[in-house]
PDBML (XML) file of the C-alpha atoms, coordinates in Angstrom:
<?xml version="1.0" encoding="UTF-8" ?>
<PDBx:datablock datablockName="MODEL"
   xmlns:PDBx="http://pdbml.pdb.org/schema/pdbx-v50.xsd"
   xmlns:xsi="http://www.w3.org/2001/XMLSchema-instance"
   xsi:schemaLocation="http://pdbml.pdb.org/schema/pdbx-v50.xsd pdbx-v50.xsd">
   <PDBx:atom_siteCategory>
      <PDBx:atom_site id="1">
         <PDBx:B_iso_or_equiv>0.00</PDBx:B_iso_or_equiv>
         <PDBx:Cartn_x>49.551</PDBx:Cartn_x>
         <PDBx:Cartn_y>126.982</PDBx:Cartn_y>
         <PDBx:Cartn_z>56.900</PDBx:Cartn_z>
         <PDBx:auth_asym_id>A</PDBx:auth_asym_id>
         <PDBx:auth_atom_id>CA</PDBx:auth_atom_id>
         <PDBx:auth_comp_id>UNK</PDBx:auth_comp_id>
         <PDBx:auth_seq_id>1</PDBx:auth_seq_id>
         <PDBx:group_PDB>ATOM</PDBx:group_PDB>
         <PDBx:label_alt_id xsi:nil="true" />
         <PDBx:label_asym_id>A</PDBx:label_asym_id>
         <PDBx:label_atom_id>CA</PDBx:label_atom_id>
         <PDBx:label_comp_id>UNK</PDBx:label_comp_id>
         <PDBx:label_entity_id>1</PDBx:label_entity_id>
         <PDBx:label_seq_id>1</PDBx:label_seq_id>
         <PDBx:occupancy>1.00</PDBx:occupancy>
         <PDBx:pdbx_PDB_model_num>1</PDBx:pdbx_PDB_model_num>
         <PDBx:type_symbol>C</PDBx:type_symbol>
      </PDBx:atom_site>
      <PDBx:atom_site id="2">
         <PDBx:B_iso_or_equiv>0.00</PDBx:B_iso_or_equiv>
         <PDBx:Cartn_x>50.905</PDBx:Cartn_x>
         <PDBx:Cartn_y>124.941</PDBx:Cartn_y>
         <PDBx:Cartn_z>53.655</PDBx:Cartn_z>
         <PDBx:auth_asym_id>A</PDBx:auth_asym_id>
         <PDBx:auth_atom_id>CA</PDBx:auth_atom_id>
         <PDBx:auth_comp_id>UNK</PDBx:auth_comp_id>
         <PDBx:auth_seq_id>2</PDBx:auth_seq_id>
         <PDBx:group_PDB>ATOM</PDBx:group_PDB>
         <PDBx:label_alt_id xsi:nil="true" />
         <PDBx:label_asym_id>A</PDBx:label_asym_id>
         <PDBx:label_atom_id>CA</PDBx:label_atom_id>
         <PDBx:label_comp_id>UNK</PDBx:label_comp_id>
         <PDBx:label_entity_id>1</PDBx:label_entity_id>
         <PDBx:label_seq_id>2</PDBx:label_seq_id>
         <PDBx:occupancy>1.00</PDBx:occupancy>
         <PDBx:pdbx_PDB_model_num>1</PDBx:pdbx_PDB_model_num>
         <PDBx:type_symbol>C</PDBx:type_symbol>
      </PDBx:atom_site>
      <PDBx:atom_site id="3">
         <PDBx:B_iso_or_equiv>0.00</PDBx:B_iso_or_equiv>
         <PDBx:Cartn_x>48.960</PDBx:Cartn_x>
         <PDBx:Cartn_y>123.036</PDBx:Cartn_y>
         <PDBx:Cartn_z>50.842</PDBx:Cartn_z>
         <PDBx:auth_asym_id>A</PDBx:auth_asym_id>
         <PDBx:auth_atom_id>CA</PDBx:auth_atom_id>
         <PDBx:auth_comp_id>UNK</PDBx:auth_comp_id>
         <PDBx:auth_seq_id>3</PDBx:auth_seq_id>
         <PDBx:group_PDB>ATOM</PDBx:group_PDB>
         <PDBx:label_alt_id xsi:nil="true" />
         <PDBx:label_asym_id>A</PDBx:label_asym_id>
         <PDBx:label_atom_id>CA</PDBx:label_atom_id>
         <PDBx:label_comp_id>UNK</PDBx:label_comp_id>
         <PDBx:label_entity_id>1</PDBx:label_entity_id>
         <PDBx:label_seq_id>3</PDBx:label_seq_id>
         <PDBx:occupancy>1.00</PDBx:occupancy>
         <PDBx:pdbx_PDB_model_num>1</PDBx:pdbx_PDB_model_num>
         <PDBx:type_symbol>C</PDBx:type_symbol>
      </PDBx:atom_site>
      <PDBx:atom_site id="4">
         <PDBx:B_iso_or_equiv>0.00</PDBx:B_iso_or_equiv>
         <PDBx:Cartn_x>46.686</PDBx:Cartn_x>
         <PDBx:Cartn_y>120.942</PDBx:Cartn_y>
         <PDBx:Cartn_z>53.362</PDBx:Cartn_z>
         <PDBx:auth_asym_id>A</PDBx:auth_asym_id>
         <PDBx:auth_atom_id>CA</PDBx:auth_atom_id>
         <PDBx:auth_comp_id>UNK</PDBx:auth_comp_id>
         <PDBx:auth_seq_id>4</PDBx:auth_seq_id>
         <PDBx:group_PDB>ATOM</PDBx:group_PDB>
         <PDBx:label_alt_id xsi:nil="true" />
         <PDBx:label_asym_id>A</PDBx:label_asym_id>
         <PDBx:label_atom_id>CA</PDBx:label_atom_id>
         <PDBx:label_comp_id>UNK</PDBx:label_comp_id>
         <PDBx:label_entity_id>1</PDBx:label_entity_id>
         <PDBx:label_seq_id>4</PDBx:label_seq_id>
         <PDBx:occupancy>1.00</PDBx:occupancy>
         <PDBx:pdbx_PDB_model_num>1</PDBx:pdbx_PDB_model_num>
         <PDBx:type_symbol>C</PDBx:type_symbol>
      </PDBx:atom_site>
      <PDBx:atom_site id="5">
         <PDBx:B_iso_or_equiv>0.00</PDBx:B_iso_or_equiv>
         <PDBx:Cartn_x>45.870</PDBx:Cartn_x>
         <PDBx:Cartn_y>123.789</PDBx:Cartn_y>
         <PDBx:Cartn_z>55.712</PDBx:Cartn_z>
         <PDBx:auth_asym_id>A</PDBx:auth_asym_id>
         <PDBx:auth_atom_id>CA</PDBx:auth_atom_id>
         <PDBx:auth_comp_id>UNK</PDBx:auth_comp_id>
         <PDBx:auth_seq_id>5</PDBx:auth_seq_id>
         <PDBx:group_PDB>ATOM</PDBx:group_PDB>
         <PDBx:label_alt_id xsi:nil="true" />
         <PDBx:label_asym_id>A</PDBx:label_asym_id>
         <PDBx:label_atom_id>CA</PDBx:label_atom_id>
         <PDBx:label_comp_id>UNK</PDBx:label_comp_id>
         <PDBx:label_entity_id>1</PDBx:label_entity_id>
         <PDBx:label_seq_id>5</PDBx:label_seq_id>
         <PDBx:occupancy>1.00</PDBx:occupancy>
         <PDBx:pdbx_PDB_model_num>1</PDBx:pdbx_PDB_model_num>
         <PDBx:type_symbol>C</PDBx:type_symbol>
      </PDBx:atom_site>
      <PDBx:atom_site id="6">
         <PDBx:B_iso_or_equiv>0.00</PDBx:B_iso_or_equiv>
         <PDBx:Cartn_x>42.834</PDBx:Cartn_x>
         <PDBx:Cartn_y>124.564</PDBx:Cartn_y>
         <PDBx:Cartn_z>57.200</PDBx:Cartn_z>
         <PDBx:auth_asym_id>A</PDBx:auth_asym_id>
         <PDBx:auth_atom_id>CA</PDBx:auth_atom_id>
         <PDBx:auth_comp_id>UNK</PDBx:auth_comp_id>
         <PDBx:auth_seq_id>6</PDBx:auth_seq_id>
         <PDBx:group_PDB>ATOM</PDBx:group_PDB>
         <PDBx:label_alt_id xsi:nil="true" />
         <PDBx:label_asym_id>A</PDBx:label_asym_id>
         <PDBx:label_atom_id>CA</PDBx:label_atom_id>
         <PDBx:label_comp_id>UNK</PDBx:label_comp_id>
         <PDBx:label_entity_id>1</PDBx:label_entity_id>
         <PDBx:label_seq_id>6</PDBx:label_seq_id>
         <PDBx:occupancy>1.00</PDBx:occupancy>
         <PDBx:pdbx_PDB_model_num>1</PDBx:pdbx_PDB_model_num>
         <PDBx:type_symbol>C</PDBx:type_symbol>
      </PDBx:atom_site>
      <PDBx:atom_site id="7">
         <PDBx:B_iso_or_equiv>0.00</PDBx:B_iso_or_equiv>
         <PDBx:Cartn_x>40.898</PDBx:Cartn_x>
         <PDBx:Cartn_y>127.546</PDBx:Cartn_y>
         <PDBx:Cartn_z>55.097</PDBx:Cartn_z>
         <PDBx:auth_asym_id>A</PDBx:auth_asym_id>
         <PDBx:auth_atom_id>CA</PDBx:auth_atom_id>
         <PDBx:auth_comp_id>UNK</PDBx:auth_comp_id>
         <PDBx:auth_seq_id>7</PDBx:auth_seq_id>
         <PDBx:group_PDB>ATOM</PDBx:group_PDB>
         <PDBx:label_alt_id xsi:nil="true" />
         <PDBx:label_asym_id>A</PDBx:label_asym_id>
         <PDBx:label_atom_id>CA</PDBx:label_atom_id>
         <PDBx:label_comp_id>UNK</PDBx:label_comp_id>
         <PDBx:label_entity_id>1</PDBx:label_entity_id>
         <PDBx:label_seq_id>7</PDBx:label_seq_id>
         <PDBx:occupancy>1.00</PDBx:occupancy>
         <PDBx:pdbx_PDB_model_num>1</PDBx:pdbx_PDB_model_num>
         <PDBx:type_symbol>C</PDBx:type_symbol>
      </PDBx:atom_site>
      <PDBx:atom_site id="8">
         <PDBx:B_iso_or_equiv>0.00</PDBx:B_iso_or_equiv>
         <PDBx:Cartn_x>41.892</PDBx:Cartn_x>
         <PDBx:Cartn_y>131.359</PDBx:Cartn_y>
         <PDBx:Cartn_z>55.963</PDBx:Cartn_z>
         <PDBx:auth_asym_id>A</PDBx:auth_asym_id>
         <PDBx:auth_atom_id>CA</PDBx:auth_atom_id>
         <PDBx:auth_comp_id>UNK</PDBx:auth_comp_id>
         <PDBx:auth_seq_id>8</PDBx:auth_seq_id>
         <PDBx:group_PDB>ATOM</PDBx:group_PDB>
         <PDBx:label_alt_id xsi:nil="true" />
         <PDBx:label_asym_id>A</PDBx:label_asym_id>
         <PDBx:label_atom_id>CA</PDBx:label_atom_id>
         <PDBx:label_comp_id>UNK</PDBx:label_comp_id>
         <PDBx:label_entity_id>1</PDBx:label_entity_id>
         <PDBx:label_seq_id>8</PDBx:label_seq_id>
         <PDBx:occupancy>1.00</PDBx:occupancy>
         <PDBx:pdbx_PDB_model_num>1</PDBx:pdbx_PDB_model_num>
         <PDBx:type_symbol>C</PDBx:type_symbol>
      </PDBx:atom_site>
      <PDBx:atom_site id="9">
         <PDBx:B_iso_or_equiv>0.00</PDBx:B_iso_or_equiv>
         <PDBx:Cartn_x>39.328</PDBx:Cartn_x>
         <PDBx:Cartn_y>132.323</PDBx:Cartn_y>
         <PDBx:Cartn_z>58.264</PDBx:Cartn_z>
         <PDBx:auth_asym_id>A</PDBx:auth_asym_id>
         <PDBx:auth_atom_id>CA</PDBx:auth_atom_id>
         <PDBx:auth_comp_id>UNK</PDBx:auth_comp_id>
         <PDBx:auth_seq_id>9</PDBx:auth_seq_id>
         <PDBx:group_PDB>ATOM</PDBx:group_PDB>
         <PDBx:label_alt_id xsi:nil="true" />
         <PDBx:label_asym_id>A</PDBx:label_asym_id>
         <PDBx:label_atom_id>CA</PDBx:label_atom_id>
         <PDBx:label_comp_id>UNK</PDBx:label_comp_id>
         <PDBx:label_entity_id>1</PDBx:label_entity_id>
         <PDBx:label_seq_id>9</PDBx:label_seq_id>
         <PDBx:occupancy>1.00</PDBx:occupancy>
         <PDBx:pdbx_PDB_model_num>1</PDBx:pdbx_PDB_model_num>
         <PDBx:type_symbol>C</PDBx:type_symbol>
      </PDBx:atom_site>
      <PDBx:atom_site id="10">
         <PDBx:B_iso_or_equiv>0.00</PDBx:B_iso_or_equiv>
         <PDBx:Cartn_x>40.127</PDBx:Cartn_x>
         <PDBx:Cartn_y>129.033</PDBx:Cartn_y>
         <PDBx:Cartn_z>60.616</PDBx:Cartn_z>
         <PDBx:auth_asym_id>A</PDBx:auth_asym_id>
         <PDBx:auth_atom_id>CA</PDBx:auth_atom_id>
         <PDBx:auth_comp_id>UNK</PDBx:auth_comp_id>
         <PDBx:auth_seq_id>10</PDBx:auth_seq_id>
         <PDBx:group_PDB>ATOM</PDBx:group_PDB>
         <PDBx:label_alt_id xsi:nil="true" />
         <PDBx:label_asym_id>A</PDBx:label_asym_id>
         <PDBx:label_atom_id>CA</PDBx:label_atom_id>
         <PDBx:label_comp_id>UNK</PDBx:label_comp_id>
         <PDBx:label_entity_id>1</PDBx:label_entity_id>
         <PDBx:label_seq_id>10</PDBx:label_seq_id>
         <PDBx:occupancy>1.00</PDBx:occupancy>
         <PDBx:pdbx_PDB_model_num>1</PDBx:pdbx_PDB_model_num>
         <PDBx:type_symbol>C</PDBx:type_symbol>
      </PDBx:atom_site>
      <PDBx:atom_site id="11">
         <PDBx:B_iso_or_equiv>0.00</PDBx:B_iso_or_equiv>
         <PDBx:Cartn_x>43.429</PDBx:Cartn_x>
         <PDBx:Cartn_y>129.550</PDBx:Cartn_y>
         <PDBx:Cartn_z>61.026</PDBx:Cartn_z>
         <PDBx:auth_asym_id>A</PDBx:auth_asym_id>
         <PDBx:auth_atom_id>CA</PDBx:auth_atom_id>
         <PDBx:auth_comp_id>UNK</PDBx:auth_comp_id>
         <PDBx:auth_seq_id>11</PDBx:auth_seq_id>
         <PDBx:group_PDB>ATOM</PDBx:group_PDB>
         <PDBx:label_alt_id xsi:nil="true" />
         <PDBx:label_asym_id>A</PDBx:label_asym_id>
         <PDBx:label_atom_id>CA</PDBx:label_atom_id>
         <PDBx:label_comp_id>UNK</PDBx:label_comp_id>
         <PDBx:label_entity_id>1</PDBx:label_entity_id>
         <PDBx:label_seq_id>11</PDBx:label_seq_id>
         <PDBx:occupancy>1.00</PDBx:occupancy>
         <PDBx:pdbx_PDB_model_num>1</PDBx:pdbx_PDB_model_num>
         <PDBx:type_symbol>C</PDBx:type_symbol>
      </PDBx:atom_site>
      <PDBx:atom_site id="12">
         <PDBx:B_iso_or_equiv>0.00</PDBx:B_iso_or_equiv>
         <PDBx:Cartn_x>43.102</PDBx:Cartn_x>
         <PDBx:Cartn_y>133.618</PDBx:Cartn_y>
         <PDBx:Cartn_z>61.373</PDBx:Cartn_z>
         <PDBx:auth_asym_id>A</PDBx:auth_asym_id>
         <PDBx:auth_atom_id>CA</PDBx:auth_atom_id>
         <PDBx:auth_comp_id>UNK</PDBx:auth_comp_id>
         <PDBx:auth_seq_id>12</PDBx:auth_seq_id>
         <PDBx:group_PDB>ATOM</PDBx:group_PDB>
         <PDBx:label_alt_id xsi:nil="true" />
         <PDBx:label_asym_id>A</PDBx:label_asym_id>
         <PDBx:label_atom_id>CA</PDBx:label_atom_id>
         <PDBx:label_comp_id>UNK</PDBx:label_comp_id>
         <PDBx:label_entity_id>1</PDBx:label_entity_id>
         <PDBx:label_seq_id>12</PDBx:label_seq_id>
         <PDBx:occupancy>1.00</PDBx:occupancy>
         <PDBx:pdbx_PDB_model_num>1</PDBx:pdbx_PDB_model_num>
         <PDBx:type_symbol>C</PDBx:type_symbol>
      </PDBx:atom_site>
      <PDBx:atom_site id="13">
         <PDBx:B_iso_or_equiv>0.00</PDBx:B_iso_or_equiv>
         <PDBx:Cartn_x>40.782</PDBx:Cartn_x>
         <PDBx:Cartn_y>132.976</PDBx:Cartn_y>
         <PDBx:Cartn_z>64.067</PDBx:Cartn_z>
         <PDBx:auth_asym_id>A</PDBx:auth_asym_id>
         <PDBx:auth_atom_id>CA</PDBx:auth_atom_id>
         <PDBx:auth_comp_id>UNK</PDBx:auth_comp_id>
         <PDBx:auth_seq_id>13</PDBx:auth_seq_id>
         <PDBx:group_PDB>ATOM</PDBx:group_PDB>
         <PDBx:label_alt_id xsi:nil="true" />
         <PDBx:label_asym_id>A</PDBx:label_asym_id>
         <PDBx:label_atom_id>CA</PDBx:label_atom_id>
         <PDBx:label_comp_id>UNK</PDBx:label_comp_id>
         <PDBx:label_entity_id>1</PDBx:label_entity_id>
         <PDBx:label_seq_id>13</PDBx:label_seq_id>
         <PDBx:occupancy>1.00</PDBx:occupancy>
         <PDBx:pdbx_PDB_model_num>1</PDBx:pdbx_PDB_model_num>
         <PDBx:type_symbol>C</PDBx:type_symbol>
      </PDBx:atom_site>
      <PDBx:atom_site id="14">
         <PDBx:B_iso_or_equiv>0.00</PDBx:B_iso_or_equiv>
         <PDBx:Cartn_x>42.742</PDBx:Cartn_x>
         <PDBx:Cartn_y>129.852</PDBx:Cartn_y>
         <PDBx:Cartn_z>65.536</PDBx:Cartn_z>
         <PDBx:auth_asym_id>A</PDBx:auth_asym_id>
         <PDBx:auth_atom_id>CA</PDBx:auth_atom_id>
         <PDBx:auth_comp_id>UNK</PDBx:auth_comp_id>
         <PDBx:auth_seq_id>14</PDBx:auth_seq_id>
         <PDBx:group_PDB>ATOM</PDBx:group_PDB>
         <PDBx:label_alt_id xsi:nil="true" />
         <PDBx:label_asym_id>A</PDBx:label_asym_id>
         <PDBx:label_atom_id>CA</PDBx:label_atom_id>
         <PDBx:label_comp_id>UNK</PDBx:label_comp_id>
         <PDBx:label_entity_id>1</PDBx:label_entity_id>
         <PDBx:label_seq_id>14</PDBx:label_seq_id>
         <PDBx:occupancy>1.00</PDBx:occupancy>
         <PDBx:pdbx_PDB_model_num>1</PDBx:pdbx_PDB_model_num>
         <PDBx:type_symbol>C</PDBx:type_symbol>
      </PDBx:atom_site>
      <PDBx:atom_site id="15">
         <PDBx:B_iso_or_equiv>0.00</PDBx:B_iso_or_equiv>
         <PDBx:Cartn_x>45.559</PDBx:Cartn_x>
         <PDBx:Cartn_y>132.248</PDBx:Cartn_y>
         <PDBx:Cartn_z>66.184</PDBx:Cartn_z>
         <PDBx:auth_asym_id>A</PDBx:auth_asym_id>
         <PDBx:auth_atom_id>CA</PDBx:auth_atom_id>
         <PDBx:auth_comp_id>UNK</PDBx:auth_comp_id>
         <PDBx:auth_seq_id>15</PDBx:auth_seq_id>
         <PDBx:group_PDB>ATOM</PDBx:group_PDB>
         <PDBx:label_alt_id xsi:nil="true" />
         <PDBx:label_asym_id>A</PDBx:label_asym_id>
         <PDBx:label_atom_id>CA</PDBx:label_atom_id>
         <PDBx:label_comp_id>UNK</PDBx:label_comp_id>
         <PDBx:label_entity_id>1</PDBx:label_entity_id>
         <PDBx:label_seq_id>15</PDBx:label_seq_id>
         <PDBx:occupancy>1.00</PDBx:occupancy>
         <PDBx:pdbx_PDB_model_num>1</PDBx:pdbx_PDB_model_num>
         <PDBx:type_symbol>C</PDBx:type_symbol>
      </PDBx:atom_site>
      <PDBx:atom_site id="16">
         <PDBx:B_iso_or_equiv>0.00</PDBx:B_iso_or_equiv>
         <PDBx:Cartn_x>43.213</PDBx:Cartn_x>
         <PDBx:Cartn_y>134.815</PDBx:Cartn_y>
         <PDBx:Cartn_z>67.846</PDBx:Cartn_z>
         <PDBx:auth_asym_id>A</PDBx:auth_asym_id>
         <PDBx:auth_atom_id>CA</PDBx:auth_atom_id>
         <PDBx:auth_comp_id>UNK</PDBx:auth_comp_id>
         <PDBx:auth_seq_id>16</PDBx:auth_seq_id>
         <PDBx:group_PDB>ATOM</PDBx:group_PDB>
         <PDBx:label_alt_id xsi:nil="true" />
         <PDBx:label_asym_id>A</PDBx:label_asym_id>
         <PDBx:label_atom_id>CA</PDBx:label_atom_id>
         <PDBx:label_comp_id>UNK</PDBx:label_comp_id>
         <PDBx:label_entity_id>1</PDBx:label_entity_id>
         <PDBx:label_seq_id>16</PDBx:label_seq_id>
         <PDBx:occupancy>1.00</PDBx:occupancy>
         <PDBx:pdbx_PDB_model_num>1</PDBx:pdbx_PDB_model_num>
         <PDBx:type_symbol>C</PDBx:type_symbol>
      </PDBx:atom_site>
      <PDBx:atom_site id="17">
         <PDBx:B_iso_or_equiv>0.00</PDBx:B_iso_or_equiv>
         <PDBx:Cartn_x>42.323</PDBx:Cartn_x>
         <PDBx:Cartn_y>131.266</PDBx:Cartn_y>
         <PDBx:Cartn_z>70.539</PDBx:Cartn_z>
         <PDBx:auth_asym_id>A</PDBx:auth_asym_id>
         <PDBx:auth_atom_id>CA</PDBx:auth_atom_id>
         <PDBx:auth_comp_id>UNK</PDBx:auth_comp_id>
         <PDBx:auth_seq_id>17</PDBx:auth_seq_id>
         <PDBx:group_PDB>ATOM</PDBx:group_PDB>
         <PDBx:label_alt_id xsi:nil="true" />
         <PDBx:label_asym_id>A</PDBx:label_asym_id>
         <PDBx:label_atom_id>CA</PDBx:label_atom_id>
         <PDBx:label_comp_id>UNK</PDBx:label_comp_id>
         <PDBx:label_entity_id>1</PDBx:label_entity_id>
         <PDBx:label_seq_id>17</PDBx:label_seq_id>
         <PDBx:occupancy>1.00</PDBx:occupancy>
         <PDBx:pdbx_PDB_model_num>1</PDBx:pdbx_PDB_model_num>
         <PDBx:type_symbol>C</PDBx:type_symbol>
      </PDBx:atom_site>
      <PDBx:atom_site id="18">
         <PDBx:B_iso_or_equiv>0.00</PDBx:B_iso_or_equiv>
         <PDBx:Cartn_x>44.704</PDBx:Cartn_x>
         <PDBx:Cartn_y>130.608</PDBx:Cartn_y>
         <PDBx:Cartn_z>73.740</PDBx:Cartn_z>
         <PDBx:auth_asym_id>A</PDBx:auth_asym_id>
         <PDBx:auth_atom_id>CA</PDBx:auth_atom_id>
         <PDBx:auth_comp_id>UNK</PDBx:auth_comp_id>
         <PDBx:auth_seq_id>18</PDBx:auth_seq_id>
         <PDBx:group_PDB>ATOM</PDBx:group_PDB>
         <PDBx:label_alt_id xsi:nil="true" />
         <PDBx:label_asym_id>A</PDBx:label_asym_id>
         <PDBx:label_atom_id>CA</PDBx:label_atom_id>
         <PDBx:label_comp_id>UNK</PDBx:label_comp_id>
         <PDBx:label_entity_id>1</PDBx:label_entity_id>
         <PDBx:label_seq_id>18</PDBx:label_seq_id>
         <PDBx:occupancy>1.00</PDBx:occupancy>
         <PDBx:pdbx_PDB_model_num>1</PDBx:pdbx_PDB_model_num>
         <PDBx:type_symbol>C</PDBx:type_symbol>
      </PDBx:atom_site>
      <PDBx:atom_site id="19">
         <PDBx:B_iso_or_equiv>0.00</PDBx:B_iso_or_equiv>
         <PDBx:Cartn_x>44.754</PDBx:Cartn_x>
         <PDBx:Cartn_y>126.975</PDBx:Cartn_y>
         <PDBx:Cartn_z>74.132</PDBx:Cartn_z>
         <PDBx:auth_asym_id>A</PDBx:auth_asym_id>
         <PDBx:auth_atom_id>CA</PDBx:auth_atom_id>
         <PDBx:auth_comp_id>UNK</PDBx:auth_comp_id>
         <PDBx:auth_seq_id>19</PDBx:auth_seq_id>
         <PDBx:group_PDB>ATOM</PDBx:group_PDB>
         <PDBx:label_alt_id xsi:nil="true" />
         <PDBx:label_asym_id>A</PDBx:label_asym_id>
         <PDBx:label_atom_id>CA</PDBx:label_atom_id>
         <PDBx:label_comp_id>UNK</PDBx:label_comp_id>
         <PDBx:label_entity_id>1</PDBx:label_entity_id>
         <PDBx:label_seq_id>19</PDBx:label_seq_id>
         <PDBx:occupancy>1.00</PDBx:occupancy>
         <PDBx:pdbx_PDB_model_num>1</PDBx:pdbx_PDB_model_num>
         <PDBx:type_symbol>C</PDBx:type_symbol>
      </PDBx:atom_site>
      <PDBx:atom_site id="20">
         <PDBx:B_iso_or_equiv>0.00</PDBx:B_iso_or_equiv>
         <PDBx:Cartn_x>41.528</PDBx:Cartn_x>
         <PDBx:Cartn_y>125.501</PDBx:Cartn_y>
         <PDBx:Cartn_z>75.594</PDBx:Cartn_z>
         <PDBx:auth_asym_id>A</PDBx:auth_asym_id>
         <PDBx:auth_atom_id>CA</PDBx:auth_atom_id>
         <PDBx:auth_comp_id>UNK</PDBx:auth_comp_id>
         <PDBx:auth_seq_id>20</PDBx:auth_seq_id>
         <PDBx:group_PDB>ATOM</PDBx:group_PDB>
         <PDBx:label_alt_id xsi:nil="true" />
         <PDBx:label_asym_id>A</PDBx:label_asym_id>
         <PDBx:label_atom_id>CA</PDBx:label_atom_id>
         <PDBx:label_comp_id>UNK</PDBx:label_comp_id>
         <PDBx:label_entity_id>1</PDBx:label_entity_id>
         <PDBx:label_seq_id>20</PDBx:label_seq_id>
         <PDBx:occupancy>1.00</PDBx:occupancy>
         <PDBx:pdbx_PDB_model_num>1</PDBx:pdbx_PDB_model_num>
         <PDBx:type_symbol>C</PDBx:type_symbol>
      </PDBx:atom_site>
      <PDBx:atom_site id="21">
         <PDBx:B_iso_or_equiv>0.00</PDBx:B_iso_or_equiv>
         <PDBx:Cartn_x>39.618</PDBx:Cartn_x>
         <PDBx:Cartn_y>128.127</PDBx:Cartn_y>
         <PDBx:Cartn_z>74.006</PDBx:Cartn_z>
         <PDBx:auth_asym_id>A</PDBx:auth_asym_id>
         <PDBx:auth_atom_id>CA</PDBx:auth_atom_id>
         <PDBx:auth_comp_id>UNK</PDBx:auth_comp_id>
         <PDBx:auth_seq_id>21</PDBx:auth_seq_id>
         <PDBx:group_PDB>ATOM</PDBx:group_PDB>
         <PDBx:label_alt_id xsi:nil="true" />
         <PDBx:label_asym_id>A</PDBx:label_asym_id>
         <PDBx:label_atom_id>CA</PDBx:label_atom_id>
         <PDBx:label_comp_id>UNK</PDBx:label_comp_id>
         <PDBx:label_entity_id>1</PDBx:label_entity_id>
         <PDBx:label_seq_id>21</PDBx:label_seq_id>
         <PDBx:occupancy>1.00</PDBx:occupancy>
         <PDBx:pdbx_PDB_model_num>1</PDBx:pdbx_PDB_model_num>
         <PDBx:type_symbol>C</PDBx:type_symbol>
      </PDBx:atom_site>
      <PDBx:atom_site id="22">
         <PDBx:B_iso_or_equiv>0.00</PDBx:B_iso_or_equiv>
         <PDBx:Cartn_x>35.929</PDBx:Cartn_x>
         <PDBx:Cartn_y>128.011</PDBx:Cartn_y>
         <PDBx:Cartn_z>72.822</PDBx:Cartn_z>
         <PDBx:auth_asym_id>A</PDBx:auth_asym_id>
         <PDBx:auth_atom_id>CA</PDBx:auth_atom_id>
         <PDBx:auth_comp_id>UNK</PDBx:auth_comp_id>
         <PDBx:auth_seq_id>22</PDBx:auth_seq_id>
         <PDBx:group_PDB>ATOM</PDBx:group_PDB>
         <PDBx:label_alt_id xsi:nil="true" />
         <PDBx:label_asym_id>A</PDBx:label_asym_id>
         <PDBx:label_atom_id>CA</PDBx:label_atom_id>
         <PDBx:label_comp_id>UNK</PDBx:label_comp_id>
         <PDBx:label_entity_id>1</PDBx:label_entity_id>
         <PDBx:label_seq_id>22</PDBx:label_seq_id>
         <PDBx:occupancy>1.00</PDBx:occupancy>
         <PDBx:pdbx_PDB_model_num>1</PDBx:pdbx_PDB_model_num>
         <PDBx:type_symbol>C</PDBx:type_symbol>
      </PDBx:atom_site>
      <PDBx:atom_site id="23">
         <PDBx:B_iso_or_equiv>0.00</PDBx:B_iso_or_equiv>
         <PDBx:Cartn_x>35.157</PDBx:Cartn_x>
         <PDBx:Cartn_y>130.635</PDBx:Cartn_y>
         <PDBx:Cartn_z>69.979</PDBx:Cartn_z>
         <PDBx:auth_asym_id>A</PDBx:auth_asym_id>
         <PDBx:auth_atom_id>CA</PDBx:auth_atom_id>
         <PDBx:auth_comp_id>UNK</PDBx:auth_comp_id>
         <PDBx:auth_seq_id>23</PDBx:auth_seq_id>
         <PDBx:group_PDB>ATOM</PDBx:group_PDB>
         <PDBx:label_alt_id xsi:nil="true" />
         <PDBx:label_asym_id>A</PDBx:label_asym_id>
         <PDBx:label_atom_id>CA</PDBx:label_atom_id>
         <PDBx:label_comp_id>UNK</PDBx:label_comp_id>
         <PDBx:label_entity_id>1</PDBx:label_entity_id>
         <PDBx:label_seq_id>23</PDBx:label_seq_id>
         <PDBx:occupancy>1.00</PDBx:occupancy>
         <PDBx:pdbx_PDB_model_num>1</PDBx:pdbx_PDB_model_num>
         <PDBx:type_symbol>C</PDBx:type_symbol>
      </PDBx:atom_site>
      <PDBx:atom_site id="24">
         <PDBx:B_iso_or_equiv>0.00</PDBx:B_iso_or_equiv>
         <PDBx:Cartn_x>31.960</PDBx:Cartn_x>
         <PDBx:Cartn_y>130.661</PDBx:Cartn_y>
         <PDBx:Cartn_z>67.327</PDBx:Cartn_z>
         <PDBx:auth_asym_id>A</PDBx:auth_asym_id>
         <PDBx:auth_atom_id>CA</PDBx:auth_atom_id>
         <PDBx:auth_comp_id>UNK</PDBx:auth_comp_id>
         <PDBx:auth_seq_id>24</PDBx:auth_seq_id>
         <PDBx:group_PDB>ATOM</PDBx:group_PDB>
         <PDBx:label_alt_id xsi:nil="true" />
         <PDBx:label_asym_id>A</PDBx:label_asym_id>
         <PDBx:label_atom_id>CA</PDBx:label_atom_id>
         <PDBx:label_comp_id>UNK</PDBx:label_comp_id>
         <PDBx:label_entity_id>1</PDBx:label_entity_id>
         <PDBx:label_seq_id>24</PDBx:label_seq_id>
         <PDBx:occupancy>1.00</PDBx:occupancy>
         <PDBx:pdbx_PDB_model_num>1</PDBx:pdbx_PDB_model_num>
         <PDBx:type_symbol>C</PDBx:type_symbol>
      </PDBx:atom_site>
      <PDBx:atom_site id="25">
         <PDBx:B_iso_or_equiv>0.00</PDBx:B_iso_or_equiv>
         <PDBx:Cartn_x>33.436</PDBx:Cartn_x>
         <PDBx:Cartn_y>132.255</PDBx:Cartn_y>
         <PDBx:Cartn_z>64.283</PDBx:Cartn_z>
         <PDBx:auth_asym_id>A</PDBx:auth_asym_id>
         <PDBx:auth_atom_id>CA</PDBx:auth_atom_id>
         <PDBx:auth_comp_id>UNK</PDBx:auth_comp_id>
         <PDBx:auth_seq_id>25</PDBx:auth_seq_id>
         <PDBx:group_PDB>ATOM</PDBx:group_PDB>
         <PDBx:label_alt_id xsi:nil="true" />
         <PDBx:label_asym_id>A</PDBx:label_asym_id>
         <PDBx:label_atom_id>CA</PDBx:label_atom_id>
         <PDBx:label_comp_id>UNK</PDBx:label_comp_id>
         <PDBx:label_entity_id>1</PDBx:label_entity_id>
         <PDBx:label_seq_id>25</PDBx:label_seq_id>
         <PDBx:occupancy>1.00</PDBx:occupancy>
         <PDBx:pdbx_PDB_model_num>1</PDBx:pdbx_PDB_model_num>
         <PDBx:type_symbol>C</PDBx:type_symbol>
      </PDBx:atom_site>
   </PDBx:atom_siteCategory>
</PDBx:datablock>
């Protein structure tokens, strides 16, 4: 989140992702 963050489907999907995750979105 904030002016430099990554776009909206990144981090939606990024906080779907337990740490060490591999996901094609």
């Amino acid at each position: 989140s904030g002016p430099d963050a990554v776009i909206d489907g990144c981090a939606e999907a990024l906080q779907l992702m337990p740490t060490g995750s591999l996901y094609r979105i």
